[in-house]
Protein backbone atom coordinates (compact mmCIF):
# COMPACT_ATOMS: atom_id res chain seq x y z
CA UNK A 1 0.75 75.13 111.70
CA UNK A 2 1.97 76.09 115.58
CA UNK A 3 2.21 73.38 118.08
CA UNK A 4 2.73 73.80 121.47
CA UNK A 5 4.11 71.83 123.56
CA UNK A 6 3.76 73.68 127.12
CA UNK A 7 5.82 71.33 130.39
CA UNK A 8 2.86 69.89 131.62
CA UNK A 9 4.71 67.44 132.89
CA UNK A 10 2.75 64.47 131.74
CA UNK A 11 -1.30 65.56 132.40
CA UNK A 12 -2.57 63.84 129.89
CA UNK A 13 -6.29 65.44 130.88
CA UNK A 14 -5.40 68.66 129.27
CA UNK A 15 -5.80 68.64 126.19
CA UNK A 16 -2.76 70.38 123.79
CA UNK A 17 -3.44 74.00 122.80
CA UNK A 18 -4.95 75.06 119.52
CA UNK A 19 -2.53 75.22 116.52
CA UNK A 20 -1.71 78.48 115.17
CA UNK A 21 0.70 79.31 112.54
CA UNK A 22 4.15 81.65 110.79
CA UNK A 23 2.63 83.96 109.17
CA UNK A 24 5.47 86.51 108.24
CA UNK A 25 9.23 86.44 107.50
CA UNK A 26 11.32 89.56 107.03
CA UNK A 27 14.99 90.42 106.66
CA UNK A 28 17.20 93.59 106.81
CA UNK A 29 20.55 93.35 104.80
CA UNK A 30 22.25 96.38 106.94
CA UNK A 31 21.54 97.95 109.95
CA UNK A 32 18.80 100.25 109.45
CA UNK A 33 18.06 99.08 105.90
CA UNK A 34 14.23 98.89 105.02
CA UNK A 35 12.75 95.61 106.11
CA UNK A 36 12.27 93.01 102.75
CA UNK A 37 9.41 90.80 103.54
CA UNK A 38 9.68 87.37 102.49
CA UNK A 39 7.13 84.39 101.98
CA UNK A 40 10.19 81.83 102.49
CA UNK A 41 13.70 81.47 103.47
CA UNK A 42 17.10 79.97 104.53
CA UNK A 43 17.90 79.39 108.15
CA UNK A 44 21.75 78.26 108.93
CA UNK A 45 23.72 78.61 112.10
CA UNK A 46 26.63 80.67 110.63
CA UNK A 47 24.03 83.63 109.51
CA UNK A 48 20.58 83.04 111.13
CA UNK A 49 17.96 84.17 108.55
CA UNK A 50 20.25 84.13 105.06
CA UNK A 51 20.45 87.99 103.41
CA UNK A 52 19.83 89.34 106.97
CA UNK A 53 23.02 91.32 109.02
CA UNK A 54 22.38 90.41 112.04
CA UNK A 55 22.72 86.82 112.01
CA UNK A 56 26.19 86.34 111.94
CA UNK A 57 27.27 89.57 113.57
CA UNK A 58 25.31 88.18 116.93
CA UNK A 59 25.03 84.69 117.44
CA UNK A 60 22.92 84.85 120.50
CA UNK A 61 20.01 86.98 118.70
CA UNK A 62 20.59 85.55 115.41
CA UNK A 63 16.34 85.40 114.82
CA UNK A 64 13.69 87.24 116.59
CA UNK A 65 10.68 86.32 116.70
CA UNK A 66 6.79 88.22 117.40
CA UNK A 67 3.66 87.11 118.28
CA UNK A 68 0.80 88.63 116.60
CA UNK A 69 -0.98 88.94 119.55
CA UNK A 70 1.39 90.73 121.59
CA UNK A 71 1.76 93.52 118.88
CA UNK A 72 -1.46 93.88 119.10
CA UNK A 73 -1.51 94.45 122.77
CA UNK A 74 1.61 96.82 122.40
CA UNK A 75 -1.04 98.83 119.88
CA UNK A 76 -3.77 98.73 121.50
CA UNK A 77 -2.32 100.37 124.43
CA UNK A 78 -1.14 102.75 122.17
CA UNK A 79 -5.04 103.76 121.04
CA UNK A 80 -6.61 106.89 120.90
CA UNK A 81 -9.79 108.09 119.85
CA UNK A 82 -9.72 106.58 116.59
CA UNK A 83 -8.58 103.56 118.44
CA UNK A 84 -5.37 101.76 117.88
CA UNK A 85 -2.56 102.74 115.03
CA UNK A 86 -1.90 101.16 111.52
CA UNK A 87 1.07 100.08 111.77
CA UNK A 88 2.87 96.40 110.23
CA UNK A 89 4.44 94.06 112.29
CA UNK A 90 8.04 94.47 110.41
CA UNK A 91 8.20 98.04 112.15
CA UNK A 92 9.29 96.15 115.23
CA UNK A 93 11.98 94.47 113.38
CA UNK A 94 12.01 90.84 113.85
CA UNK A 95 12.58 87.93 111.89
CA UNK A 96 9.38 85.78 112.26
CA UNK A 97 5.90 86.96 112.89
CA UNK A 98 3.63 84.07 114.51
CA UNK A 99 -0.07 84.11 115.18
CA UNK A 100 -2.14 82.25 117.46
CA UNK A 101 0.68 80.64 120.28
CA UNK A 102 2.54 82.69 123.55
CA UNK A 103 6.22 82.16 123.00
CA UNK A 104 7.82 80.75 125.89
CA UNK A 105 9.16 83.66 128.46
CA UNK A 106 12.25 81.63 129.24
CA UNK A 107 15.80 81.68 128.09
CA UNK A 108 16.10 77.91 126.91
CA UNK A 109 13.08 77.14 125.94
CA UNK A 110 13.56 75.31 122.41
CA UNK A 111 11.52 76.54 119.41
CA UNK A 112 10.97 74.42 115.98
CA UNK A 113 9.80 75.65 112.97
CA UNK A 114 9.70 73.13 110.47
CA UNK A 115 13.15 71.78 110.33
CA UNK A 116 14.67 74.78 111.99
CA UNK A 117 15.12 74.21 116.16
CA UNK A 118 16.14 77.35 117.78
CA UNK A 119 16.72 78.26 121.20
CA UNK A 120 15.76 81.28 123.10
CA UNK A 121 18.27 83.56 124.59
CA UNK A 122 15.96 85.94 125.89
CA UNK A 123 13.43 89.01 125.82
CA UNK A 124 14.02 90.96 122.62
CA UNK A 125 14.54 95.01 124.13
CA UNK A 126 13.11 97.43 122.10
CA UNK A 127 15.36 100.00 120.94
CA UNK A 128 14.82 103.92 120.60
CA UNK A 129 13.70 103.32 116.72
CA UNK A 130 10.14 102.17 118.27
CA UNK A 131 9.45 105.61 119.25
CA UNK A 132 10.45 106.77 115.85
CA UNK A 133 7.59 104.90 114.10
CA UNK A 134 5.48 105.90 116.86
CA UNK A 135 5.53 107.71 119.92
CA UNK A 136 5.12 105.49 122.79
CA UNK A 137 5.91 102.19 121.29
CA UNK A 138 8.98 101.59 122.82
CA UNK A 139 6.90 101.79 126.22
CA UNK A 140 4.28 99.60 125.21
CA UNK A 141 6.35 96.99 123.75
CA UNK A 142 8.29 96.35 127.37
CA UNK A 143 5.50 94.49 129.30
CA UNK A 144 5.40 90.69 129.06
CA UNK A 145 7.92 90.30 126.44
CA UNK A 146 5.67 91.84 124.32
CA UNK A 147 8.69 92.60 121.55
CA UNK A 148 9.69 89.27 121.23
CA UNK A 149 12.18 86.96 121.75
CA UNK A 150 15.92 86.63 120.72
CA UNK A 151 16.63 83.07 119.48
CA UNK A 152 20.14 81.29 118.69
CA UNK A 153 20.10 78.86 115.42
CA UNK A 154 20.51 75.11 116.74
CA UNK A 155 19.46 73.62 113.53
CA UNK A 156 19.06 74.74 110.40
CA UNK A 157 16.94 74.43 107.67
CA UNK A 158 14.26 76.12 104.65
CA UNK A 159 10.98 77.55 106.28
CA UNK A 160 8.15 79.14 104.79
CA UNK A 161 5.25 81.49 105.57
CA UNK A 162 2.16 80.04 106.58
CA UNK A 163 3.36 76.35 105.26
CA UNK A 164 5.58 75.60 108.02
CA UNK A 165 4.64 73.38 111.55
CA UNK A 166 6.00 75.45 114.29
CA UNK A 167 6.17 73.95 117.56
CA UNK A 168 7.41 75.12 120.43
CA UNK A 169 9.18 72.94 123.06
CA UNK A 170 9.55 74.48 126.89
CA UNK A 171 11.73 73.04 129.14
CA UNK A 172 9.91 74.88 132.43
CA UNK A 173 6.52 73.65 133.47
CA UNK A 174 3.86 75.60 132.05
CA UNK A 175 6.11 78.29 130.86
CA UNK A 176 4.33 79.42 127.79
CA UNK A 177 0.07 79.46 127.38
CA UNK A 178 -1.57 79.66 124.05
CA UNK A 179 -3.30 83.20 123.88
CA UNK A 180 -5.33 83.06 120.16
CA UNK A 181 -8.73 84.24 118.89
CA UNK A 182 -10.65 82.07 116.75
CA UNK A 183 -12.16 83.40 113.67
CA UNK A 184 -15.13 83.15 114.82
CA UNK A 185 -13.71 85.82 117.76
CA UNK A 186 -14.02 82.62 120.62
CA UNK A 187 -11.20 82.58 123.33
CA UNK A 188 -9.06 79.67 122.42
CA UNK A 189 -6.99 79.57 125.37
CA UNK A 190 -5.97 81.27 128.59
């Protein structure tokens, strides 16, 4: 389950955003390895997602993290004729996959999941390799942080796909909004 806690600086008359949830994990063990997808794993500070390179090697984008509905806005901008393409989440890359809360848009915002904390370092910058899955992505990724965010490992700790409260934590007033879709296809939020 996703929390989010947005800087409203104490108006209690809004009520908290909808919880969403983590709903994907994924590691690469090398630099252009193929992505492993995993339902649970290891978080430390000294390696950032356990089994995955880039952890240690940068300790200021030790875990990225994606919201759902930003890669679908990447992809849907992306559509043609037979409307948007098939492709996973993992081909951006990241970490953590999340569904139903904006990430914060701020370097310093604090994220939990679970036991983990984490704290953002900035906009993850999609590389060339987008536009080797698919022409264009790269360019429809760059809007509105829409590839993510970079996080450093505060705490550590075991987290799990789809099991896990996440909450995020924004230091800047209403820095972050939660942007989810119902089942039912009802707007949620703003």
């Amino acid at each position: 389950m996703i929390d989010v806690k947005d800087g409203r600086n104490g108006e209690p008359d809004q009520p908290p955003p909808p919880p969403g949830r983590p709903i994907g994990l994924a590691r690469r063990s090398k630099s252009r390895a193929t992505i492993e997808e995993l339902t649970s794993g290891m978080i430390t500070r000294e390696a950032g997602l356990e089994g995955c390179f880039r952890g240690a090697k940068f300790p200021r984008r030790q875990i990225t993290i994606l919201a759902l509905e930003d890669w679908h806005a990447a992809l849907a901008d992306l559509s043609g004729i037979a409307g948007p393409p098939d492709l996973p989440w993992t081909v951006r890359r990241a970490n953590v996959l999340v569904e139903c809360v904006r990430l914060p848009r701020a370097k310093g915002a604090t994220i939990a999941v679970g036991p983990v904390v984490l704290e953002v370092t900035g906009e993850t910058n999609p590389c060339h390799r987008m536009n080797e899955a698919y022409q264009g992505l790269l360019s429809a990724l760059h809007p509105h942080w829409r590839g993510g965010v970079t996080c450093r490992v505060i705490e550590g700790g075991h987290i799990a796909q789809s099991a896990t409260k996440f909450a995020c934590w924004l230091l800047l007033q209403n820095a972050a909004r939660h942007a989810c879709r119902d089942r039912s296809g009802g707007d949620q939020g703003d």
